[in-house]
C-alpha atoms as a PDB file:
ATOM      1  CA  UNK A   1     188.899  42.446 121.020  1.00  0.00           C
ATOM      2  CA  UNK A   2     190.342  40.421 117.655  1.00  0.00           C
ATOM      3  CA  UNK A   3     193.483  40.349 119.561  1.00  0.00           C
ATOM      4  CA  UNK A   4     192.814  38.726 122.453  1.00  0.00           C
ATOM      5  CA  UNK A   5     189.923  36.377 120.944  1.00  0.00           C
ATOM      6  CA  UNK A   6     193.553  34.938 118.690  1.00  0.00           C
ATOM      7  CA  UNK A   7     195.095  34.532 121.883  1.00  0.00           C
ATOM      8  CA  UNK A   8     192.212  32.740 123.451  1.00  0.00           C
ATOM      9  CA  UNK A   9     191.630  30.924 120.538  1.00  0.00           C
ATOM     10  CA  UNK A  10     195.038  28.983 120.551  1.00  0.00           C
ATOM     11  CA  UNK A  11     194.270  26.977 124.015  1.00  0.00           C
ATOM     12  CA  UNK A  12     191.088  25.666 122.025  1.00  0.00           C
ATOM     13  CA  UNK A  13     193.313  24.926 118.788  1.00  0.00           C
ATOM     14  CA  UNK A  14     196.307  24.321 119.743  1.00  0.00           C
ATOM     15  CA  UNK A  15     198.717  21.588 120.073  1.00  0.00           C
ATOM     16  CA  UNK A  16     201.802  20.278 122.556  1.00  0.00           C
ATOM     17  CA  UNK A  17     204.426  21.026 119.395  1.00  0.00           C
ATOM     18  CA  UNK A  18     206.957  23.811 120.389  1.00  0.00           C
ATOM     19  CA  UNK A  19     205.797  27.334 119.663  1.00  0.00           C
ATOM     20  CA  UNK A  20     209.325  28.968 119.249  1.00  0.00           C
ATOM     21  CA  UNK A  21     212.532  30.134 121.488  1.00  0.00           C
ATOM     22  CA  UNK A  22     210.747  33.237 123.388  1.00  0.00           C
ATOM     23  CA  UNK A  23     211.488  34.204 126.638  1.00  0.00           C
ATOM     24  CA  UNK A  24     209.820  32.900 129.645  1.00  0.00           C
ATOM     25  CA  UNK A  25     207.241  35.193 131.351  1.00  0.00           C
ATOM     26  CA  UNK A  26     208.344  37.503 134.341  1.00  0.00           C
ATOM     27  CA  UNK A  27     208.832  36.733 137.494  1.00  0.00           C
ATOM     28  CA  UNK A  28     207.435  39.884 138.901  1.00  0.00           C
ATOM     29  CA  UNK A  29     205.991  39.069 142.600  1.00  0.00           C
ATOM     30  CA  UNK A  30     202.180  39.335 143.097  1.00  0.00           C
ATOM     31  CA  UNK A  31     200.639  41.878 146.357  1.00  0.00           C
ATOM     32  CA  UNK A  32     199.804  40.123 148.985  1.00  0.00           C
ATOM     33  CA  UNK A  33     196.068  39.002 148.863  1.00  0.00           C
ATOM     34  CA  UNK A  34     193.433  41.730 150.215  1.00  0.00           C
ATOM     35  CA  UNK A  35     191.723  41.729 153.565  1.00  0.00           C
ATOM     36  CA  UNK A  36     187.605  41.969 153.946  1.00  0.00           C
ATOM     37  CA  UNK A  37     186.709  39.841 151.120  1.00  0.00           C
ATOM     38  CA  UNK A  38     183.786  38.199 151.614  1.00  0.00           C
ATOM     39  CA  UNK A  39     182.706  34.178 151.268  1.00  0.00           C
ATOM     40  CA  UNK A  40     180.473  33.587 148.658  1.00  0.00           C
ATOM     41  CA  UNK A  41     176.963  33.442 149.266  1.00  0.00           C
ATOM     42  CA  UNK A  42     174.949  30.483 149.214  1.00  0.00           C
ATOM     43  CA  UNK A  43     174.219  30.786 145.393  1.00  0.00           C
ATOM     44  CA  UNK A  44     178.060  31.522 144.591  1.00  0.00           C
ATOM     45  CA  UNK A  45     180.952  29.242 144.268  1.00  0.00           C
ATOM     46  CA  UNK A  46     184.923  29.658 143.689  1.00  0.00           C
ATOM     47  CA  UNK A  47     187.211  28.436 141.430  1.00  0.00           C
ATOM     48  CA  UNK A  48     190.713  28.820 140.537  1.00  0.00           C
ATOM     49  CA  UNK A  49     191.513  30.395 136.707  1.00  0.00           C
ATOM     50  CA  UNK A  50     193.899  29.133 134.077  1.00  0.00           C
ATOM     51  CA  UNK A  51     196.910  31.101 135.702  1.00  0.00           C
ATOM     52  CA  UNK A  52     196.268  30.400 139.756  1.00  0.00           C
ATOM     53  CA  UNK A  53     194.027  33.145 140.621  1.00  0.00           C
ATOM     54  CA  UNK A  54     190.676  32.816 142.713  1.00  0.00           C
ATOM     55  CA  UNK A  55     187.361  33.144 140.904  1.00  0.00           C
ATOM     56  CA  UNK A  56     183.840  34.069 142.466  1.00  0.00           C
ATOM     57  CA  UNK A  57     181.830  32.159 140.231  1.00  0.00           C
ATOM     58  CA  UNK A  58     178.533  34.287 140.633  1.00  0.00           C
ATOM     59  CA  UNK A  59     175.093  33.999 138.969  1.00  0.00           C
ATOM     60  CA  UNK A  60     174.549  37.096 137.272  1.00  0.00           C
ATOM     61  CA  UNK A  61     175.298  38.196 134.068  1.00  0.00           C
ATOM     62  CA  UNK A  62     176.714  41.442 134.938  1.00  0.00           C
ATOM     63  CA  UNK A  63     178.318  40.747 138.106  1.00  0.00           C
ATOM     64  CA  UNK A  64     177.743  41.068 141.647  1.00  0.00           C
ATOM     65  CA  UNK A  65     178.998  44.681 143.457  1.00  0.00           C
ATOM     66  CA  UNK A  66     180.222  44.217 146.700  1.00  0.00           C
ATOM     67  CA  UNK A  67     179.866  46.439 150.226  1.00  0.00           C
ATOM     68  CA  UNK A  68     182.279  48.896 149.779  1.00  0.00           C
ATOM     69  CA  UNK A  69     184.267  49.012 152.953  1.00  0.00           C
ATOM     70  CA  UNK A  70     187.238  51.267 151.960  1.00  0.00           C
ATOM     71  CA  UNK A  71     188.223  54.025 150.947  1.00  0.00           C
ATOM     72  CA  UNK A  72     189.032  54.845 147.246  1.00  0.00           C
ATOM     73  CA  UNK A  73     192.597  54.805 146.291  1.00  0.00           C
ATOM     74  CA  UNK A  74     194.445  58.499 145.550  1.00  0.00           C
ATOM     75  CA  UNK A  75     194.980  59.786 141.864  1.00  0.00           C
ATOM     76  CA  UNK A  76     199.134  59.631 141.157  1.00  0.00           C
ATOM     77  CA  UNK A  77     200.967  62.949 141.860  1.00  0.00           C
ATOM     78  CA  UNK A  78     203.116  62.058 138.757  1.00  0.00           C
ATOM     79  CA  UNK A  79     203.895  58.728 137.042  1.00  0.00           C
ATOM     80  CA  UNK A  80     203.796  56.538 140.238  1.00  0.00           C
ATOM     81  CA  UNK A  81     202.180  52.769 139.803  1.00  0.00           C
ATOM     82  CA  UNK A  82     198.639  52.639 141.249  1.00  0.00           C
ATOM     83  CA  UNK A  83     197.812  49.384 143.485  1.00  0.00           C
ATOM     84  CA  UNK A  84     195.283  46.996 143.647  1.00  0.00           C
ATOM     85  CA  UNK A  85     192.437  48.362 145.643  1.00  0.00           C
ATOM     86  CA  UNK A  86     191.191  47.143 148.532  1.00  0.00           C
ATOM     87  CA  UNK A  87     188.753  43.782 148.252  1.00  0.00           C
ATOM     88  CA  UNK A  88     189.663  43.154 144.731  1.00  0.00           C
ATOM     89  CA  UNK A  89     187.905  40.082 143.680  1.00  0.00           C
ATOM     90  CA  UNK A  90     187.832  38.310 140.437  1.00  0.00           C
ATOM     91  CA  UNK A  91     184.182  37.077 139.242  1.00  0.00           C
ATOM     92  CA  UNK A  92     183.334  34.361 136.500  1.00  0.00           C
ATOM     93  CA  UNK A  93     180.108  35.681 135.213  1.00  0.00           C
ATOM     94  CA  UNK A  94     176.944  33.610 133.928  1.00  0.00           C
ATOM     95  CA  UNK A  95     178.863  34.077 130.153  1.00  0.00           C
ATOM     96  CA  UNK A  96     182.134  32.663 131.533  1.00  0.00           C
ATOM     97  CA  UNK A  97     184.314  35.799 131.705  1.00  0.00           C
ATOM     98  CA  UNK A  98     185.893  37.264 133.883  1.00  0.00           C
ATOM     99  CA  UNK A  99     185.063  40.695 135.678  1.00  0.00           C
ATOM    100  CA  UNK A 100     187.048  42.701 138.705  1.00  0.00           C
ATOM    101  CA  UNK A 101     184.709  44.335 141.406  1.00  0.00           C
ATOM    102  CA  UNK A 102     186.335  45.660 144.416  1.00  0.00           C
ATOM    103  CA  UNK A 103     185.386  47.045 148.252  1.00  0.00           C
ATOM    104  CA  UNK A 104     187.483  50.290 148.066  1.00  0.00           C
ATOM    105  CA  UNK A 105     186.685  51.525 144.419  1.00  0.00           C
ATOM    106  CA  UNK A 106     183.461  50.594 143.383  1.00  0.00           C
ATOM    107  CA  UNK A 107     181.073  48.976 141.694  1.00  0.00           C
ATOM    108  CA  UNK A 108     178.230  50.113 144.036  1.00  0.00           C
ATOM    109  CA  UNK A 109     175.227  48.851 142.380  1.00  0.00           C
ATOM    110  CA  UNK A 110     173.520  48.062 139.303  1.00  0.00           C
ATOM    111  CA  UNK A 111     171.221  49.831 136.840  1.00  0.00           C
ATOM    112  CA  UNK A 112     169.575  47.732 134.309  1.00  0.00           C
ATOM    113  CA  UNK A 113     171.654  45.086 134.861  1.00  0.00           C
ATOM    114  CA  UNK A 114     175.169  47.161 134.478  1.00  0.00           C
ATOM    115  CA  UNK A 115     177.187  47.352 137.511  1.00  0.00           C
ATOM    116  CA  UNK A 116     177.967  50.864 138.221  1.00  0.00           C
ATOM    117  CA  UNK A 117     179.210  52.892 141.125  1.00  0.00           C
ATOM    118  CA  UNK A 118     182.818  52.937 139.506  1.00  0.00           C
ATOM    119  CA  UNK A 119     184.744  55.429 142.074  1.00  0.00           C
ATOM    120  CA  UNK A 120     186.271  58.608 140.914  1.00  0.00           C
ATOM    121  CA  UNK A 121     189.944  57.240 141.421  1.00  0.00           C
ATOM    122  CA  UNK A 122     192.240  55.432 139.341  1.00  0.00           C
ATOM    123  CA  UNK A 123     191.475  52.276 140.856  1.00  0.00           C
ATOM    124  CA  UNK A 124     187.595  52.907 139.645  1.00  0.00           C
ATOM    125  CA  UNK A 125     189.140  53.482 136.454  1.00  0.00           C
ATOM    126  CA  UNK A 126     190.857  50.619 136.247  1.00  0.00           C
ATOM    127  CA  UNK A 127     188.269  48.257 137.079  1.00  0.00           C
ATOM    128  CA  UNK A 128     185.731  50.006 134.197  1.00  0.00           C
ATOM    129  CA  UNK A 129     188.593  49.182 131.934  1.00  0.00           C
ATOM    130  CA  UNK A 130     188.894  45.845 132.927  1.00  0.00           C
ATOM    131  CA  UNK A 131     185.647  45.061 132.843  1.00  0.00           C
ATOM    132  CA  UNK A 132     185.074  46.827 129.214  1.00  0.00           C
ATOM    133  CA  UNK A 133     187.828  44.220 128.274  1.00  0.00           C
ATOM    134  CA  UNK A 134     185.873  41.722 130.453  1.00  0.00           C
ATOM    135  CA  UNK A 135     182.185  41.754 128.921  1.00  0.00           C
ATOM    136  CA  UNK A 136     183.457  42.409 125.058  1.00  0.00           C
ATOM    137  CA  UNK A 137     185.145  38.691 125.403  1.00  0.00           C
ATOM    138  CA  UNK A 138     180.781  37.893 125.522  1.00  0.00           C
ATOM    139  CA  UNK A 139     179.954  40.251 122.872  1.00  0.00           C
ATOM    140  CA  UNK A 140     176.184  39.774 123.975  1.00  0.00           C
ATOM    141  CA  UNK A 141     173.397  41.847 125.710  1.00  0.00           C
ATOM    142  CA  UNK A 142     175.373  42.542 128.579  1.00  0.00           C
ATOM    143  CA  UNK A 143     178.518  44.163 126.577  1.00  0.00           C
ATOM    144  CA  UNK A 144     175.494  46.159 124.215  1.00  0.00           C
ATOM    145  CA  UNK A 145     174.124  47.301 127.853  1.00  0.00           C
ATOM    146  CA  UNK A 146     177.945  48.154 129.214  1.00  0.00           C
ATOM    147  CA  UNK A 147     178.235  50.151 125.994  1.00  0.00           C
ATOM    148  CA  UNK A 148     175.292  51.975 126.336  1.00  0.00           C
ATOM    149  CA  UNK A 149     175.916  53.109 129.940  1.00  0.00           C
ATOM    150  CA  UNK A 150     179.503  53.668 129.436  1.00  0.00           C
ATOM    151  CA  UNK A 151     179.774  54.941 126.135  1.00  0.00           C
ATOM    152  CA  UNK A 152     176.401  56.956 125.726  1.00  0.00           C
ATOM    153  CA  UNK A 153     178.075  59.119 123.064  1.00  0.00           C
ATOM    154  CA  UNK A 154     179.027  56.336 120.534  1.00  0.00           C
ATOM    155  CA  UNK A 155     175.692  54.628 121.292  1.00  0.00           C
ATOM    156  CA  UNK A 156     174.009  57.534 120.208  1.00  0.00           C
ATOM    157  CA  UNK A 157     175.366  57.828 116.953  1.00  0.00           C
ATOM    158  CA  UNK A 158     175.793  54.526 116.103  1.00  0.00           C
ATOM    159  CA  UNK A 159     172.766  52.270 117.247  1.00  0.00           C
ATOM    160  CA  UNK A 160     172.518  49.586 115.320  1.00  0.00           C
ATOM    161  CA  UNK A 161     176.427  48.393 116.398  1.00  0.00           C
ATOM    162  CA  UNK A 162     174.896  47.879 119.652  1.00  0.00           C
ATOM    163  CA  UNK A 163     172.122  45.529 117.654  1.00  0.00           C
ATOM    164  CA  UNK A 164     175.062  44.036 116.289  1.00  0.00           C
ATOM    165  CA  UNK A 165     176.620  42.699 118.957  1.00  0.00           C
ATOM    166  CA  UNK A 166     172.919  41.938 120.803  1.00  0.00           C
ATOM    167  CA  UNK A 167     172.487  39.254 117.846  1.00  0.00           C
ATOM    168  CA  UNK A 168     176.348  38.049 117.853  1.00  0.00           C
ATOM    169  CA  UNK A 169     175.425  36.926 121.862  1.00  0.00           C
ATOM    170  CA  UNK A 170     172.429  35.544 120.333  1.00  0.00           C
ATOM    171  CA  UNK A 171     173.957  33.653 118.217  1.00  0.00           C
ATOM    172  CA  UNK A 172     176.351  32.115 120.865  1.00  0.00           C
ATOM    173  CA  UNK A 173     173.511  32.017 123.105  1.00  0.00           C
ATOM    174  CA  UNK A 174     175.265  34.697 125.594  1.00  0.00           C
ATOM    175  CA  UNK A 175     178.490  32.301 126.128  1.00  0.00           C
ATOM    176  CA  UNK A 176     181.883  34.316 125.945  1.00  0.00           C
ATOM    177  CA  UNK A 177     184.578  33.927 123.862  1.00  0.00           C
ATOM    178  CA  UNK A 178     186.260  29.945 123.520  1.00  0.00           C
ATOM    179  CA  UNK A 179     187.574  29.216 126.482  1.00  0.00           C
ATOM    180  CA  UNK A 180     187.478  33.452 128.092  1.00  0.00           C
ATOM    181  CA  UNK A 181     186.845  31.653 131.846  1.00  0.00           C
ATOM    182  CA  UNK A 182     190.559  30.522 131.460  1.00  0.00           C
ATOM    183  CA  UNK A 183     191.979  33.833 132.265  1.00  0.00           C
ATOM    184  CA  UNK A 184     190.279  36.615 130.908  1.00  0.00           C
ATOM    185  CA  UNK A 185     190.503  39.352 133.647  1.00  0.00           C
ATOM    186  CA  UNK A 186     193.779  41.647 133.656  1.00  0.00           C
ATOM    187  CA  UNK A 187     196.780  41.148 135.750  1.00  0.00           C
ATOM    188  CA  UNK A 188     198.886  44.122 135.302  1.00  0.00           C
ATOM    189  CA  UNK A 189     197.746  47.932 135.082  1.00  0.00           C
ATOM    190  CA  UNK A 190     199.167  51.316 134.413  1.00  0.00           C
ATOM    191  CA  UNK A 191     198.163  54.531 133.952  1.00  0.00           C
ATOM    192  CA  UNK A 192     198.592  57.956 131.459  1.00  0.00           C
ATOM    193  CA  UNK A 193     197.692  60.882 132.203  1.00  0.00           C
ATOM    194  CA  UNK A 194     195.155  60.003 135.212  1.00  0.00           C
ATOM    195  CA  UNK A 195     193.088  62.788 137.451  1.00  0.00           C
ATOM    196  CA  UNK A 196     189.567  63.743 138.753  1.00  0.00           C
ATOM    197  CA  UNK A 197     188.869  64.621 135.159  1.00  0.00           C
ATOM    198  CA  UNK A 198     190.142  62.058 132.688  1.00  0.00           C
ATOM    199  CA  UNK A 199     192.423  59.056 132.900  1.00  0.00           C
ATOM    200  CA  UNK A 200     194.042  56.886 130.480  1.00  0.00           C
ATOM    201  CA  UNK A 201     194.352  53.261 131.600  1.00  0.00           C
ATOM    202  CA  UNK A 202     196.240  50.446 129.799  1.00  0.00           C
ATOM    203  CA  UNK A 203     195.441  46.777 131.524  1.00  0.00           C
ATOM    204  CA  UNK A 204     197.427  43.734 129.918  1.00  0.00           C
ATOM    205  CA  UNK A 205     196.393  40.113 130.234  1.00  0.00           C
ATOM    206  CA  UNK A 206     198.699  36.981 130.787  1.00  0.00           C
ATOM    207  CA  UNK A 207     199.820  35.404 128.262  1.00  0.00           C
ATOM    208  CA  UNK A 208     198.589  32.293 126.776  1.00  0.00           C
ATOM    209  CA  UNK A 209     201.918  30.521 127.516  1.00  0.00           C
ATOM    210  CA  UNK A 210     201.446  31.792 131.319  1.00  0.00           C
ATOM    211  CA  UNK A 211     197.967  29.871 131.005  1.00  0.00           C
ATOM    212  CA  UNK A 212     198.833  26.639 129.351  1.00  0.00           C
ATOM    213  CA  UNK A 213     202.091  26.410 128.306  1.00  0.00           C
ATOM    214  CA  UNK A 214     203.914  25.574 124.855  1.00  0.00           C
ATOM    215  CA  UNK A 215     201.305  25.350 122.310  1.00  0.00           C
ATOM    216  CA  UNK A 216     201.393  26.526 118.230  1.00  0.00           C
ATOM    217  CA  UNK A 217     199.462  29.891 118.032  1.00  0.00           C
ATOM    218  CA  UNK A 218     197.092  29.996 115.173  1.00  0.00           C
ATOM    219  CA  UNK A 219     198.270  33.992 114.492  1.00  0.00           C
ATOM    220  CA  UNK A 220     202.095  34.219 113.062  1.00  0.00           C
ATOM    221  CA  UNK A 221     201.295  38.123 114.407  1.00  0.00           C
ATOM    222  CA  UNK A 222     201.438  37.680 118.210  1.00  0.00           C
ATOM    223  CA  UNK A 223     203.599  35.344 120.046  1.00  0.00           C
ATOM    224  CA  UNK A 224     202.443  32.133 122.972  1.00  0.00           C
ATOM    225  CA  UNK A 225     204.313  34.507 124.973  1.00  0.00           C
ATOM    226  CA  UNK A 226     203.111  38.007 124.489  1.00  0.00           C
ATOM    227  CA  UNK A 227     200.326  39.721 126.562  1.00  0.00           C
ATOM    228  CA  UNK A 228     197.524  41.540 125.169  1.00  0.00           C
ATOM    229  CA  UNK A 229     197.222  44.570 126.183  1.00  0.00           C
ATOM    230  CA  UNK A 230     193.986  47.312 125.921  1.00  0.00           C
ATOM    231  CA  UNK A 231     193.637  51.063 126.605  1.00  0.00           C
ATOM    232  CA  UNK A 232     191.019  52.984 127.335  1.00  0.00           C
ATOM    233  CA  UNK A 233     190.624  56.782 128.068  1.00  0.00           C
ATOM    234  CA  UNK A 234     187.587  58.114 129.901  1.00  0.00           C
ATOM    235  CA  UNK A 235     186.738  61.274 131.606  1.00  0.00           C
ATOM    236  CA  UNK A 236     184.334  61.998 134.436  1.00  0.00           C
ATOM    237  CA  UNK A 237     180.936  63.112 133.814  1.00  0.00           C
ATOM    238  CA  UNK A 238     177.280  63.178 135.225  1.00  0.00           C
ATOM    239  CA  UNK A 239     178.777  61.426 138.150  1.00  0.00           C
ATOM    240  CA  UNK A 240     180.577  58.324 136.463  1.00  0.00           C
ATOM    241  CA  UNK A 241     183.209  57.599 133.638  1.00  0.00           C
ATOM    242  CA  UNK A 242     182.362  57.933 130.145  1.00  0.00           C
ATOM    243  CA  UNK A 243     184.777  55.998 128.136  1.00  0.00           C
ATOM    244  CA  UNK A 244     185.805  57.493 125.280  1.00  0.00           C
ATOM    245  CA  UNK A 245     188.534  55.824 123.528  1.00  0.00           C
ATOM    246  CA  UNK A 246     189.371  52.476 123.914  1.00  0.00           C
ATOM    247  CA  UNK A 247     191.626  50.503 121.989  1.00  0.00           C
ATOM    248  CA  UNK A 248     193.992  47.193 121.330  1.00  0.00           C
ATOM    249  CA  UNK A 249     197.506  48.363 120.842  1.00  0.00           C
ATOM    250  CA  UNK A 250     200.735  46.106 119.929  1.00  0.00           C
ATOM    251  CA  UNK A 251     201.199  43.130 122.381  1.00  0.00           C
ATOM    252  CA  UNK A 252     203.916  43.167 124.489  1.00  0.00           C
ATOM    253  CA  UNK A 253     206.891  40.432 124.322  1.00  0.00           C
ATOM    254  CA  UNK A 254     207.428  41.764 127.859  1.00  0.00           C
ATOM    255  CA  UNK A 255     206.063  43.600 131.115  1.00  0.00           C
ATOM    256  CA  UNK A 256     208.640  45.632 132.630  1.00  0.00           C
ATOM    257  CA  UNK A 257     208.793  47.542 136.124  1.00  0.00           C
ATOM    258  CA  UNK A 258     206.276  50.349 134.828  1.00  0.00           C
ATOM    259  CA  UNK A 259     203.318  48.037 135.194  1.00  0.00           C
ATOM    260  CA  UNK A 260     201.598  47.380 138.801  1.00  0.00           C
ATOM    261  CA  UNK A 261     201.026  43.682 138.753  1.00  0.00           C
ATOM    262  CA  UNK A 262     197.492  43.636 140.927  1.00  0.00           C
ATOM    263  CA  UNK A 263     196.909  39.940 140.892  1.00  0.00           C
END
């Protein structure tokens, strides 16, 4: 996650000097807002994130799974964008970042404190992915614990990297990354090769420009203005989605029609 903790980084460090000549951000329309989602409950609030979008601020430090009310979404026939799923909601954890749950597409509940539940569609997909960008913005107990459920493999043969990152959210005592509330949670999605069996998602963020305008970023390497962008590869087994690849790739200057902007 270096790449999006530089991004991050530059609303806490920057300043209002001119950051160069780039292009402004897309003007790609949002979906309109999905039905059935709930009000908070008493012990929940909302707010509104760096870029405009509704936040469940919610107590836990995993997040809070909601009744699932629709039906997961289908798996693409070819390379067709995927939609948001039904009920999407964006929550600001007790670490300050940002997770997606949904009512169509899972989560459905929590083990040990790790939502899980994800469906067995590419929406499910999607929201593991963004939540494995999500929780590694805390780098804390909760990401060690999403790890360990998610990616029992890499766990298992490399332990103490999930007592590394235990002691990093010590350390920060379990706050995310400077200023991750702002807009940490994905807006646009697509998707690889994506079936029943394995599916490769790639989930980009807005930029920082998108977030708080012209500022100096402190990385000469990536741009006010591009997005920063993750993939992840899973592949369905035991009953859930075992990630097992994900990575940062090259941030993009641009998002063009081949993304699915969710919200």
């Amino acid at each position: 996650m270096a790449l999006v903790a530089a991004l991050i980084l530059a609303i806490a460090t920057g300043d209002s000097d001119d950051a160069g000549s780039a292009d402004a951000p897309p003007t790609t329309s949002a979906p309109e807002p999905s039905a059935g989602i709930a009000a908070p409950s008493d012990d929940e609030t909302t707010d509104i994130d760096l870029v405009g979008r509704q936040v469940t601020v919610v107590t836990s430090a995993g997040g809070t799974p909601r009744e699932q009310t629709g039906e997961p979404g289908a798996f693409p026939v070819g390379q067709e964008m995927v939609g948001p799923p039904d009920g999407l909601e964006l929550q600001r954890v007790s670490s300050g970042t940002t997770v997606m749950v949904s009512r169509s597409d899972g989560p459905t509940g929590v083990d040990d404190g790790v939502m899980t539940g994800y469906a067995r569609s590419p929406g499910g997909a999607a929201l593991l992915t963004a939540n494995y960008m999500g929780f590694g913005m805390e780098l804390g107990g909760v990401y060690a614990d999403f790890i360990g459920h998610f990616m029992p493999t890499m766990a298992g043969e490399d332990p103490e990297f999930l007592e590394e990152i235990r002691a990093r959210g010590d350390s920060v005592d379990g706050r995310a990354l400077v200023a991750a509330q702002g807009y940490s949670a994905p807006r646009w999605f697509k998707f690889g090769q994506c079936d029943e069996n394995f599916c490769t998602v790639e989930a980009a963020l807005p930029s920082v420009y998108e977030a708080v305008g012209e500022i100096n970023s402190p990385d000469p390497n990536v741009g006010i203005h591009d997005h920063p962008v993750i993939r992840v590869s899973m592949k369905w087994v035991a009953d859930q989605w075992e990630i097992v690849s994900g990575r940062n790739m090259t941030p993009l200057t641009e998002i063009d029609g081949s993304w699915s902007r969710w919200m």
